[in-house]
N, C-alpha and C. Protein backbone atom coordinates (compact mmCIF):
# COMPACT_ATOMS: atom_id res chain seq x y z
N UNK A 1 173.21 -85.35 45.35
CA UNK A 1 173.16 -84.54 46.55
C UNK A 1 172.79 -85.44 47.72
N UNK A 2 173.40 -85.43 48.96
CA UNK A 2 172.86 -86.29 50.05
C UNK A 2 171.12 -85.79 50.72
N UNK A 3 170.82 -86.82 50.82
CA UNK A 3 169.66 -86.93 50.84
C UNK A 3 169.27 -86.32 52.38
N UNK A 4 170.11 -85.49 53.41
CA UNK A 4 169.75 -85.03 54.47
C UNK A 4 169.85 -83.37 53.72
N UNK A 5 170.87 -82.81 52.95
CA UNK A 5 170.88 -81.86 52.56
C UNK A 5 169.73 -81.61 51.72
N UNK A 6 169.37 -82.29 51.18
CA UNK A 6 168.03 -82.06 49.89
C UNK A 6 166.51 -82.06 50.71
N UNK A 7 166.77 -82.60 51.59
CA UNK A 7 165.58 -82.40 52.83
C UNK A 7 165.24 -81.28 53.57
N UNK A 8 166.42 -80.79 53.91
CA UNK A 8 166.57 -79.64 54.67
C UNK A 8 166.21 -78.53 53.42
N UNK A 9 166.97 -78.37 52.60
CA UNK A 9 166.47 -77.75 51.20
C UNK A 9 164.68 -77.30 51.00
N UNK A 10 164.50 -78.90 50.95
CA UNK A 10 162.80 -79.09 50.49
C UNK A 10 162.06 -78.19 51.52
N UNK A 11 162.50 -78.30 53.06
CA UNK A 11 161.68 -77.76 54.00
C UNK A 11 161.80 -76.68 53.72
N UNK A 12 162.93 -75.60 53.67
CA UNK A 12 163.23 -74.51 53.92
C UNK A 12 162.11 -73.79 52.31
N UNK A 13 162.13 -75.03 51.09
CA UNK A 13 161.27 -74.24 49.86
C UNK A 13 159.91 -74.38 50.82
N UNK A 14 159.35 -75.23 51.53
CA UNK A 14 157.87 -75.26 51.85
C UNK A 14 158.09 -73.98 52.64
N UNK A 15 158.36 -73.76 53.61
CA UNK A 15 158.52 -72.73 54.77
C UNK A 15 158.52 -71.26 54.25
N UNK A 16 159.35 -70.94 53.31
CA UNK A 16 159.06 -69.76 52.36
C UNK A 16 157.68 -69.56 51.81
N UNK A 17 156.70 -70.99 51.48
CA UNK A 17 155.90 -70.41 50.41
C UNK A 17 154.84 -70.19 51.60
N UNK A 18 154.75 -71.37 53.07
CA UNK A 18 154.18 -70.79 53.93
C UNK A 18 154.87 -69.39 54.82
N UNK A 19 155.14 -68.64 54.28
CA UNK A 19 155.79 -67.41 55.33
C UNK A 19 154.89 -66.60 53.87
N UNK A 20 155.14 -66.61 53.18
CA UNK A 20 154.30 -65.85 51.71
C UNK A 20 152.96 -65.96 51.61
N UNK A 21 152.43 -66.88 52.05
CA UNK A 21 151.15 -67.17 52.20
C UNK A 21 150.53 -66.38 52.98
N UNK A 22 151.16 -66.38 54.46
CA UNK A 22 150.77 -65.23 55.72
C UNK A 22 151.16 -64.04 55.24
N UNK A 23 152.49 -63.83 54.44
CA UNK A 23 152.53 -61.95 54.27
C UNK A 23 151.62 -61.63 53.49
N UNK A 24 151.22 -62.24 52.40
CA UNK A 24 150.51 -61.79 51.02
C UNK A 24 149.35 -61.35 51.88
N UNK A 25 149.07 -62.32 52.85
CA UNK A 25 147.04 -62.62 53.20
C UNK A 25 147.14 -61.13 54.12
N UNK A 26 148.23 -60.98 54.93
CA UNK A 26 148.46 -59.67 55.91
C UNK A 26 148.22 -58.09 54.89
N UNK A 27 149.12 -58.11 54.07
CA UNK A 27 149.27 -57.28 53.21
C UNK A 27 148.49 -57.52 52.48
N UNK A 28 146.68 -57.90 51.83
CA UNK A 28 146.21 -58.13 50.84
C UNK A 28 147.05 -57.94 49.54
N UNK A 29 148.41 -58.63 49.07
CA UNK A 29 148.78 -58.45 48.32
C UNK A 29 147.98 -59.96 47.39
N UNK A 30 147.43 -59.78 46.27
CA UNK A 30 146.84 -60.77 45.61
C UNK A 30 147.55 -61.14 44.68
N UNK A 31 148.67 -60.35 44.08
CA UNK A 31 149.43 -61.21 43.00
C UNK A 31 150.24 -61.86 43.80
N UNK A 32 150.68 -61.62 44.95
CA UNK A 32 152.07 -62.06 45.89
C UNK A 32 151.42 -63.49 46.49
N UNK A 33 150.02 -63.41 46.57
CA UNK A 33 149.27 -64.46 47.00
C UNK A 33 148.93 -65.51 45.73
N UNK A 34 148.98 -65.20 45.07
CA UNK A 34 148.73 -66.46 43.61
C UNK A 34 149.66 -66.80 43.44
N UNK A 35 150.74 -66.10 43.82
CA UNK A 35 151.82 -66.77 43.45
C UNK A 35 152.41 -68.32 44.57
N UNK A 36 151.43 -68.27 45.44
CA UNK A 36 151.62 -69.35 46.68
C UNK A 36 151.19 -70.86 45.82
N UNK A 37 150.46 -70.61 44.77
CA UNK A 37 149.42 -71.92 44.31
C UNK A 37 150.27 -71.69 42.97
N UNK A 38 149.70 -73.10 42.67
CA UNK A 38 150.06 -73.15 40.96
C UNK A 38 148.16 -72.85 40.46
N UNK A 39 148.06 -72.05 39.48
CA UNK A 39 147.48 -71.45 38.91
C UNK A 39 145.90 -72.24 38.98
N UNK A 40 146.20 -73.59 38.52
CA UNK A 40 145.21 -74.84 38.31
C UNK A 40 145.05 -75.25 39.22
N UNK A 41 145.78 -75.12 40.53
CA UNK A 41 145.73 -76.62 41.71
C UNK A 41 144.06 -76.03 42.46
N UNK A 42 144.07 -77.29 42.86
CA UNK A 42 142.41 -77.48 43.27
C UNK A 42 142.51 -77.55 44.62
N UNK A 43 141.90 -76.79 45.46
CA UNK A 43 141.79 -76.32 46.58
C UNK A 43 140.42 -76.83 47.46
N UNK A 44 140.73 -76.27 48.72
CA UNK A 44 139.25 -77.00 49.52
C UNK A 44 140.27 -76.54 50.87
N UNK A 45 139.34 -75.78 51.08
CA UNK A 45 139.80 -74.88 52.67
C UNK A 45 138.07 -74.86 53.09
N UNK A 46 137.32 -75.67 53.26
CA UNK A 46 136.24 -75.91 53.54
C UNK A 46 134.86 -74.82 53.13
N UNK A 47 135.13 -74.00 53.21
CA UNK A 47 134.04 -72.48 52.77
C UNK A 47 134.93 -72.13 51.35
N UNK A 48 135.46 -72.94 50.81
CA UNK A 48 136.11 -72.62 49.47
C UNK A 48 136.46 -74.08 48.86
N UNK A 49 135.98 -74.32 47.70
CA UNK A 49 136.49 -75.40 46.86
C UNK A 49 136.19 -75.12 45.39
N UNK A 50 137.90 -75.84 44.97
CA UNK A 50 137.53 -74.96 43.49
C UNK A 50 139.26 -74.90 43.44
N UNK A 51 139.31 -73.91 41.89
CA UNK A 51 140.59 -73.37 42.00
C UNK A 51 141.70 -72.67 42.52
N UNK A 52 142.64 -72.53 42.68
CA UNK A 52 143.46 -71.41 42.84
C UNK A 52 143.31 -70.02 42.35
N UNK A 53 143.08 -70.09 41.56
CA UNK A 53 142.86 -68.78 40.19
C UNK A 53 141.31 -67.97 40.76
N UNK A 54 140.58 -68.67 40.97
CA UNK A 54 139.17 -68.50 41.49
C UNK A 54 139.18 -68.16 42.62
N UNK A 55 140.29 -68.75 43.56
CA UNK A 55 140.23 -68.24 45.34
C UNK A 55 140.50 -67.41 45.83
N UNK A 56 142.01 -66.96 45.00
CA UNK A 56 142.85 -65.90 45.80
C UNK A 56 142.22 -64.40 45.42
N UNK A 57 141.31 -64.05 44.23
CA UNK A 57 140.42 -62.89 44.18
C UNK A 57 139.38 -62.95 45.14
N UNK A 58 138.60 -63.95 45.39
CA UNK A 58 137.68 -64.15 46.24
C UNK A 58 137.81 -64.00 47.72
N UNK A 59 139.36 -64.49 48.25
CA UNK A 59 139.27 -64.60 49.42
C UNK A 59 140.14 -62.83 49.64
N UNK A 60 140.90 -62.58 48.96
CA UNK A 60 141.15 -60.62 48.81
C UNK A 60 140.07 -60.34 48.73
N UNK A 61 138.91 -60.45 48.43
CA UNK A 61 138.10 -59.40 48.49
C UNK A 61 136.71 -59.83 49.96
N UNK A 62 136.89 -60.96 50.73
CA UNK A 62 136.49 -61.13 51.89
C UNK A 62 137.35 -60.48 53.22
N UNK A 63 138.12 -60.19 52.34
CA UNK A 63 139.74 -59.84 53.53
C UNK A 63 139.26 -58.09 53.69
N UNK A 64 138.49 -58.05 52.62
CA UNK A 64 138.50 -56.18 52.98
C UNK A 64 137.42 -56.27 53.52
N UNK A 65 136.16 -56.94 53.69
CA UNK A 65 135.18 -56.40 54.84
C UNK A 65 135.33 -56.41 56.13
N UNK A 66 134.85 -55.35 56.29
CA UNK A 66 135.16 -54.66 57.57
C UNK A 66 134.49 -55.43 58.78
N UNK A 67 135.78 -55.60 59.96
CA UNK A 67 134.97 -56.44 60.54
C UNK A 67 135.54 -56.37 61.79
N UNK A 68 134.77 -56.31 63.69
CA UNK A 68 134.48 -55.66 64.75
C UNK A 68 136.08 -55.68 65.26
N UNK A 69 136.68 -57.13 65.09
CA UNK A 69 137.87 -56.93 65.83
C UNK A 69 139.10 -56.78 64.94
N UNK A 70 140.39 -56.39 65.46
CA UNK A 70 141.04 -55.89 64.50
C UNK A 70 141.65 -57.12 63.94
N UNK A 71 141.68 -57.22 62.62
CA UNK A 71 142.64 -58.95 62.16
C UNK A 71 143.57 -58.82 62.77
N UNK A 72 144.22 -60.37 63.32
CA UNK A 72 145.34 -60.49 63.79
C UNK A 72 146.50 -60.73 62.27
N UNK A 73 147.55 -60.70 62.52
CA UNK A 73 148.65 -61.30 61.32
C UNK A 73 148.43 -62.58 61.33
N UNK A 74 149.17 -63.33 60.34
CA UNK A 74 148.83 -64.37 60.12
C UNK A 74 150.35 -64.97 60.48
N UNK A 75 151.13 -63.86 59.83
CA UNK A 75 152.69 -64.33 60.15
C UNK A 75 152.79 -65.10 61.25
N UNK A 76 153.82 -65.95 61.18
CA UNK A 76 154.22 -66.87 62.93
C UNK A 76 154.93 -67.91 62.58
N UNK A 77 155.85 -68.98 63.00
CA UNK A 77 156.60 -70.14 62.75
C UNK A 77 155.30 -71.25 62.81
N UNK A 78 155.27 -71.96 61.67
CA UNK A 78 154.85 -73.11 61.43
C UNK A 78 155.95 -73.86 61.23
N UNK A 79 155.41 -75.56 61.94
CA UNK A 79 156.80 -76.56 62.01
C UNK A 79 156.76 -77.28 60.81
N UNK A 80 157.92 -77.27 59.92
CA UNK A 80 157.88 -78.27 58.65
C UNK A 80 158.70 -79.20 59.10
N UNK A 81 157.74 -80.51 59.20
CA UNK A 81 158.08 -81.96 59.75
C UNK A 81 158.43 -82.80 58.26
């Protein structure tokens, strides 16, 4: 495969799993959100380090306290360079 097509490819797989990342976190959907990580991968979003498996229950269930202003979406174009 030429190697400009397989690029463009690669971005467009990253860009999906970040567009899934923002719907899942919008929609507290938590299986739709594990499915962003591989199961094992080791994480570190600074107030979280540790697993995948361990985060995405943890951070769904920080997502439901209630809190003064209304969440914004997360959805939006991020640039895959």
């Amino acid at each position: 495969m030429d190697a400009r097509l397989q690029e463009l490819l690669d971005k467009q797989a990253i860009n999906d799993v970040i567009q899934r990342y923002c719907r899942t976190m919008d929609w507290l959907d938590e299986a739709g959100h594990a499915s962003c990580y591989w199961p094992d991968a080791e994480i570190d979003f600074g107030f979280f380090k540790g697993r995948a498996d361990a985060f995405v229950p943890m951070v769904m269930a920080l997502s439901l306290i209630p809190i003064s202003d209304p969440p914004r979406p997360l959805s939006t174009s991020y640039p895959v360079i």
